[in-house]
N, C-alpha and C. Protein backbone atom coordinates (compact mmCIF):
# COMPACT_ATOMS: atom_id res chain seq x y z
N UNK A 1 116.10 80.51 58.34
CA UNK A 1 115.53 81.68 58.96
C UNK A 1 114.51 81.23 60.02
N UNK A 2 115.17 82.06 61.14
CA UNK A 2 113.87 81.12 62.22
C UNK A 2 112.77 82.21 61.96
N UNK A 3 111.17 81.33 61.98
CA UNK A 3 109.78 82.47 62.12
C UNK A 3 109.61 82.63 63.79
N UNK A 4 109.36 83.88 63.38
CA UNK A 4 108.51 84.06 64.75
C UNK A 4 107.31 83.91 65.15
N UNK A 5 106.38 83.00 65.59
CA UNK A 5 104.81 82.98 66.10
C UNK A 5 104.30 84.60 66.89
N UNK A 6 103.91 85.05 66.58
CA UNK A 6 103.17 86.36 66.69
C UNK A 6 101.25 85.55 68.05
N UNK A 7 100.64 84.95 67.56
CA UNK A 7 99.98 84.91 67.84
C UNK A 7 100.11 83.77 69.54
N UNK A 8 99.77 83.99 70.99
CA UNK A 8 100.07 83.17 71.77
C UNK A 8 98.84 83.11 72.32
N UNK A 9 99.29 81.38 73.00
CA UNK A 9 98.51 80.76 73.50
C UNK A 9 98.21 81.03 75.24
N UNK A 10 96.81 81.18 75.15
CA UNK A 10 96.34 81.32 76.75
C UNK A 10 95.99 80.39 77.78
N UNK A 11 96.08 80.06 78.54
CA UNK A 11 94.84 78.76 79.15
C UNK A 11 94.57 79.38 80.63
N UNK A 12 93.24 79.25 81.23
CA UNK A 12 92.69 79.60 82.47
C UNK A 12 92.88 78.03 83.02
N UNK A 13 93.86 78.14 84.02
CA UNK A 13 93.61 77.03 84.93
C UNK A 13 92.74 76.93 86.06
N UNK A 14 92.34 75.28 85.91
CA UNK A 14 90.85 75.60 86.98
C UNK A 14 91.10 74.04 87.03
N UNK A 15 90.04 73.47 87.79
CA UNK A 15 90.06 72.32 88.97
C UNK A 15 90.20 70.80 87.52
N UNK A 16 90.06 70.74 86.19
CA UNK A 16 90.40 70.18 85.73
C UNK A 16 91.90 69.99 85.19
N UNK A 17 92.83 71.15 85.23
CA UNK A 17 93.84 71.79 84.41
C UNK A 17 95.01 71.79 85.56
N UNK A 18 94.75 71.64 86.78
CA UNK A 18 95.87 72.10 88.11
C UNK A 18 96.82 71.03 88.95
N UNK A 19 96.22 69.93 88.25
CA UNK A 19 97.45 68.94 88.45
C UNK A 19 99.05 69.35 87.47
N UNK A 20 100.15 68.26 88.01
CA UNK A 20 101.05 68.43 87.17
C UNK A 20 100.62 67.82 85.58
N UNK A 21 100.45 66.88 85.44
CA UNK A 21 100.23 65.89 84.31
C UNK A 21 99.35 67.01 83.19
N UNK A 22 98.43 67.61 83.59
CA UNK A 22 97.24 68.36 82.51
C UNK A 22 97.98 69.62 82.45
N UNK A 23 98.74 70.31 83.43
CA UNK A 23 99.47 71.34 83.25
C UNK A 23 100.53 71.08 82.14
N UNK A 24 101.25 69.72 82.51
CA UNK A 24 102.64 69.99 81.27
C UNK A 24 101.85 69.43 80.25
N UNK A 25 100.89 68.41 79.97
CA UNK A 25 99.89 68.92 78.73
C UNK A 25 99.59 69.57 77.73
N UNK A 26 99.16 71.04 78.13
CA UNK A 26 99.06 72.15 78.20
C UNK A 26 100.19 72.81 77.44
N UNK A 27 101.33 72.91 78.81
CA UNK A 27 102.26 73.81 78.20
C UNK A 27 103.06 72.84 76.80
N UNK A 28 103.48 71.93 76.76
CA UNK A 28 103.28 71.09 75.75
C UNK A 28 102.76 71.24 74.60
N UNK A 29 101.65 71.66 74.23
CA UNK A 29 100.60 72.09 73.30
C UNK A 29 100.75 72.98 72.77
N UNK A 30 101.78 73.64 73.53
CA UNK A 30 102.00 75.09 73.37
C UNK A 30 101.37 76.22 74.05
N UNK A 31 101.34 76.24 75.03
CA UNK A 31 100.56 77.70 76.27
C UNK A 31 101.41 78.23 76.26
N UNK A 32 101.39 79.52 76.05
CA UNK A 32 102.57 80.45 76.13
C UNK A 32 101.89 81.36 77.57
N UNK A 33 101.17 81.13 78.02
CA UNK A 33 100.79 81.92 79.57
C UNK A 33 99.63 81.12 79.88
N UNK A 34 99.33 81.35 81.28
CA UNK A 34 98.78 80.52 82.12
C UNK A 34 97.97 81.77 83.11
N UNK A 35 96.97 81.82 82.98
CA UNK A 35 95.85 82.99 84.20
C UNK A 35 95.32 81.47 85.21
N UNK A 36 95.84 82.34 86.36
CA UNK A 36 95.29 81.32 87.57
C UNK A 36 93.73 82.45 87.88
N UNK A 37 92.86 81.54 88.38
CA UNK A 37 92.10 82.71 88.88
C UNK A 37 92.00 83.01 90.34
N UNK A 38 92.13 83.92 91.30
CA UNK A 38 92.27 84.31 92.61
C UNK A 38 91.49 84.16 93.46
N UNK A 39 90.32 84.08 92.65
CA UNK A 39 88.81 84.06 93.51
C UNK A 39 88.63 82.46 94.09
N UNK A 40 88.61 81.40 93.46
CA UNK A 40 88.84 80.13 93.55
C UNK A 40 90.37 79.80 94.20
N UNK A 41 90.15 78.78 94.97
CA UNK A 41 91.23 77.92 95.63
C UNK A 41 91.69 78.99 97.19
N UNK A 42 93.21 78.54 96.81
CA UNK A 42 93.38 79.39 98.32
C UNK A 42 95.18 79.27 97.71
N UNK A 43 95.67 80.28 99.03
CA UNK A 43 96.93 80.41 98.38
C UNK A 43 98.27 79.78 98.27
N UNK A 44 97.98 78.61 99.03
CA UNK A 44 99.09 76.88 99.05
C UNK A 44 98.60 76.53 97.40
N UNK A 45 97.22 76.32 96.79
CA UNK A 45 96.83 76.19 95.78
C UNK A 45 97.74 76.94 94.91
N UNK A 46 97.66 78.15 94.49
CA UNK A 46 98.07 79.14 93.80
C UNK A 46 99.61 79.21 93.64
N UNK A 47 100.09 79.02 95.20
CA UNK A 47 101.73 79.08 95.20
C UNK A 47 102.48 77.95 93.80
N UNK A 48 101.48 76.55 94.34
CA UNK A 48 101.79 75.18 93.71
C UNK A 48 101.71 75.29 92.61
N UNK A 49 100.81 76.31 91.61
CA UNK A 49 100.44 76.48 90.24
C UNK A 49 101.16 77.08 89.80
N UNK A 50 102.31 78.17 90.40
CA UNK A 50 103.12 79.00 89.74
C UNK A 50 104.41 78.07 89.87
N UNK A 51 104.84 77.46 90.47
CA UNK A 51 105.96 77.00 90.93
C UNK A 51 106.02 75.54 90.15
N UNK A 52 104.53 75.06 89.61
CA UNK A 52 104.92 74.08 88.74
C UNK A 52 104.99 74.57 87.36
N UNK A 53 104.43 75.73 87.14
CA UNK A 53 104.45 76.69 85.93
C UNK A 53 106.05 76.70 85.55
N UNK A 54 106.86 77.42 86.95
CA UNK A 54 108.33 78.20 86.75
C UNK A 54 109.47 77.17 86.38
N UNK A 55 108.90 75.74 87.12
CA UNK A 55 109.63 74.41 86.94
C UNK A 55 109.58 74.19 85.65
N UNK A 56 108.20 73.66 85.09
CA UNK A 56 108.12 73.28 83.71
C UNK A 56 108.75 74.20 82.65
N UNK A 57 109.26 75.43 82.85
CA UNK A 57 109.57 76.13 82.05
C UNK A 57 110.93 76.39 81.81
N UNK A 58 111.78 75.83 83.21
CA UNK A 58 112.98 76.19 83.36
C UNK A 58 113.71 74.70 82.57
N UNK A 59 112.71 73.77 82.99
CA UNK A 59 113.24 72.71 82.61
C UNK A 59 113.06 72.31 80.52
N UNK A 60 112.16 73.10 80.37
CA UNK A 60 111.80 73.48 78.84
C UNK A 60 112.83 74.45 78.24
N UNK A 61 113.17 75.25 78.83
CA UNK A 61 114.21 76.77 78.28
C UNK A 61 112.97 76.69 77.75
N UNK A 62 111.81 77.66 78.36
CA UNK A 62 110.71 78.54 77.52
C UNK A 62 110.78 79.37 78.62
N UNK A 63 109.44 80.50 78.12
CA UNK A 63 109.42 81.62 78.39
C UNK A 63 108.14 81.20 78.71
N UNK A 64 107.69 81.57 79.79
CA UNK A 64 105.97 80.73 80.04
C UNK A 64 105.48 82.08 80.93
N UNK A 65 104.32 83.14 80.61
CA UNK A 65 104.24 83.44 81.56
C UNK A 65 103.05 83.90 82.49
N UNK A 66 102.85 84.16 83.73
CA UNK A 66 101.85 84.21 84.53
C UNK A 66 100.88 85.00 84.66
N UNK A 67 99.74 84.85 84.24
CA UNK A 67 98.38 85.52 84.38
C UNK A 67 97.84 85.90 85.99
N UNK A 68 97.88 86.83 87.50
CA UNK A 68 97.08 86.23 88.14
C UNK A 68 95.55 87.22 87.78
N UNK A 69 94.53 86.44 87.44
CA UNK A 69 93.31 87.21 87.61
C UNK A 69 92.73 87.62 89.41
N UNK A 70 92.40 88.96 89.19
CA UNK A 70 92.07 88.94 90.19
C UNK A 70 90.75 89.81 90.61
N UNK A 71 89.54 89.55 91.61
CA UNK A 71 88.36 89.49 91.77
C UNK A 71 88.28 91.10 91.26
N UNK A 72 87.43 91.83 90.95
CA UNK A 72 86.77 92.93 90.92
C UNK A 72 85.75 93.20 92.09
N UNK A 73 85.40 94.27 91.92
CA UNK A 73 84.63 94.78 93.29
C UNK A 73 82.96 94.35 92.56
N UNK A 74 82.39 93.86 94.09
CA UNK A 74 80.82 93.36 93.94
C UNK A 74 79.68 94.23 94.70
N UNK A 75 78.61 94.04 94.17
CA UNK A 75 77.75 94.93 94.69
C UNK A 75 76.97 94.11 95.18
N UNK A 76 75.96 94.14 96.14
CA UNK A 76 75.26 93.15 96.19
C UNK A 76 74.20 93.87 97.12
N UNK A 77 73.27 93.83 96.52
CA UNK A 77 72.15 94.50 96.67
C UNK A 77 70.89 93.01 97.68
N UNK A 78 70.79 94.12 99.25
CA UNK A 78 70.10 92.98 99.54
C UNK A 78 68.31 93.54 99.81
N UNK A 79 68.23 94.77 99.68
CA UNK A 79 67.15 95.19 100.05
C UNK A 79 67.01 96.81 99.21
N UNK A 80 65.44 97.19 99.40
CA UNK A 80 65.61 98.50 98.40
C UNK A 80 63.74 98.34 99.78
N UNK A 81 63.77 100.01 99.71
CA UNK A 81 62.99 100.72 100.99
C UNK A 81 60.93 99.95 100.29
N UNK A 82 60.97 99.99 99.00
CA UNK A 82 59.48 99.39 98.50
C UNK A 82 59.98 98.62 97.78
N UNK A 83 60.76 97.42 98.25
CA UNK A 83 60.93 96.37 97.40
C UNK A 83 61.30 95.81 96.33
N UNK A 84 61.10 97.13 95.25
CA UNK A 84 61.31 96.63 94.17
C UNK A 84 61.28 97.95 93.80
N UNK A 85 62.53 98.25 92.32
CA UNK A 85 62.84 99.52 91.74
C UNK A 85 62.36 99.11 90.05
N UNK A 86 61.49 99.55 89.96
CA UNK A 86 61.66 99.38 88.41
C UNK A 86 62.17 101.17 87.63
N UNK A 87 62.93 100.76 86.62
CA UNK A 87 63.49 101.80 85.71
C UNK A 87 62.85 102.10 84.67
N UNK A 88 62.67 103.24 84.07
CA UNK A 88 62.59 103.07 82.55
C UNK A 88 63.81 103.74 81.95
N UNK A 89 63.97 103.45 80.61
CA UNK A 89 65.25 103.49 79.88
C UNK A 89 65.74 105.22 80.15
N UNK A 90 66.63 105.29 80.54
CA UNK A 90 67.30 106.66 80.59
C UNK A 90 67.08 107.22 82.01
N UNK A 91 66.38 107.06 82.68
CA UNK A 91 65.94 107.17 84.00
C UNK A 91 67.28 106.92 85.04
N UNK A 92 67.17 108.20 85.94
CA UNK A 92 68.22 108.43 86.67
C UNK A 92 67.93 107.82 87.64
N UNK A 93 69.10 106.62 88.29
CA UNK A 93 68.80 106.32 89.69
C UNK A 93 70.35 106.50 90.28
N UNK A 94 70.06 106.64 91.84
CA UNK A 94 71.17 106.39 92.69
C UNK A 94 71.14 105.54 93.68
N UNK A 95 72.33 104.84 93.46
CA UNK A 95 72.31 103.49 94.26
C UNK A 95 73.37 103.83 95.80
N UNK A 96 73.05 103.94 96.99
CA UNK A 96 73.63 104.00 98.16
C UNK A 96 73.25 103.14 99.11
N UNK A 97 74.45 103.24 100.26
CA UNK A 97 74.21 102.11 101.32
C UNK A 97 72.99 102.78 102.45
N UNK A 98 72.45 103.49 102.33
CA UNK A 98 71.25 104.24 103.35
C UNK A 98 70.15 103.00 103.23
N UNK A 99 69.49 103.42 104.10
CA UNK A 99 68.01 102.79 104.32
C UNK A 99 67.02 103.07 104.98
């Protein structure tokens, strides 16, 4: 009776993990998906990470599959009209681009 593994393996690849050698590693070990992150590298980077992903997998007969993370929206606050806002707890503020 074959079991089925229920529980899978994740890995965030990043500047230690993005060669070939630490990638098949990895999937090796058992990674059942791979999150690149979007914000880091550039997209020759990214292409190379999926495409050694799709290789290693085809050449495995596995099922490997692709995470891309991708940035969320930032706020970034560079100035406020007296410098400094202090709150107290429950206190309503509104945050806009005016000045």
């Amino acid at each position: 009776m074959t079991q089925i593994r229920r529980t899978k393996i994740i890995a965030t690849l990043g500047p230690a993990s993005s060669d070939e050698k630490s990638l098949n590693q990895l999937l090796d070990a058992g990674v059942d998906l791979v999150c690149i992150n979007f914000y880091h590298g550039n997209v020759e980077q990214h292409r190379s990470l999926v495409d050694l992903t799709r290789r290693y997998a085809e050449q495995q007969q596995r099922e490997i599959g692709i995470l891309g993370d991708l940035q969320g929206p930032k706020i970034r606050i560079g100035r406020f009209r007296q410098n400094e806002i202090i709150l107290d707890v429950g206190q309503k503020f509104i945050l806009d681009a005016e000045l």
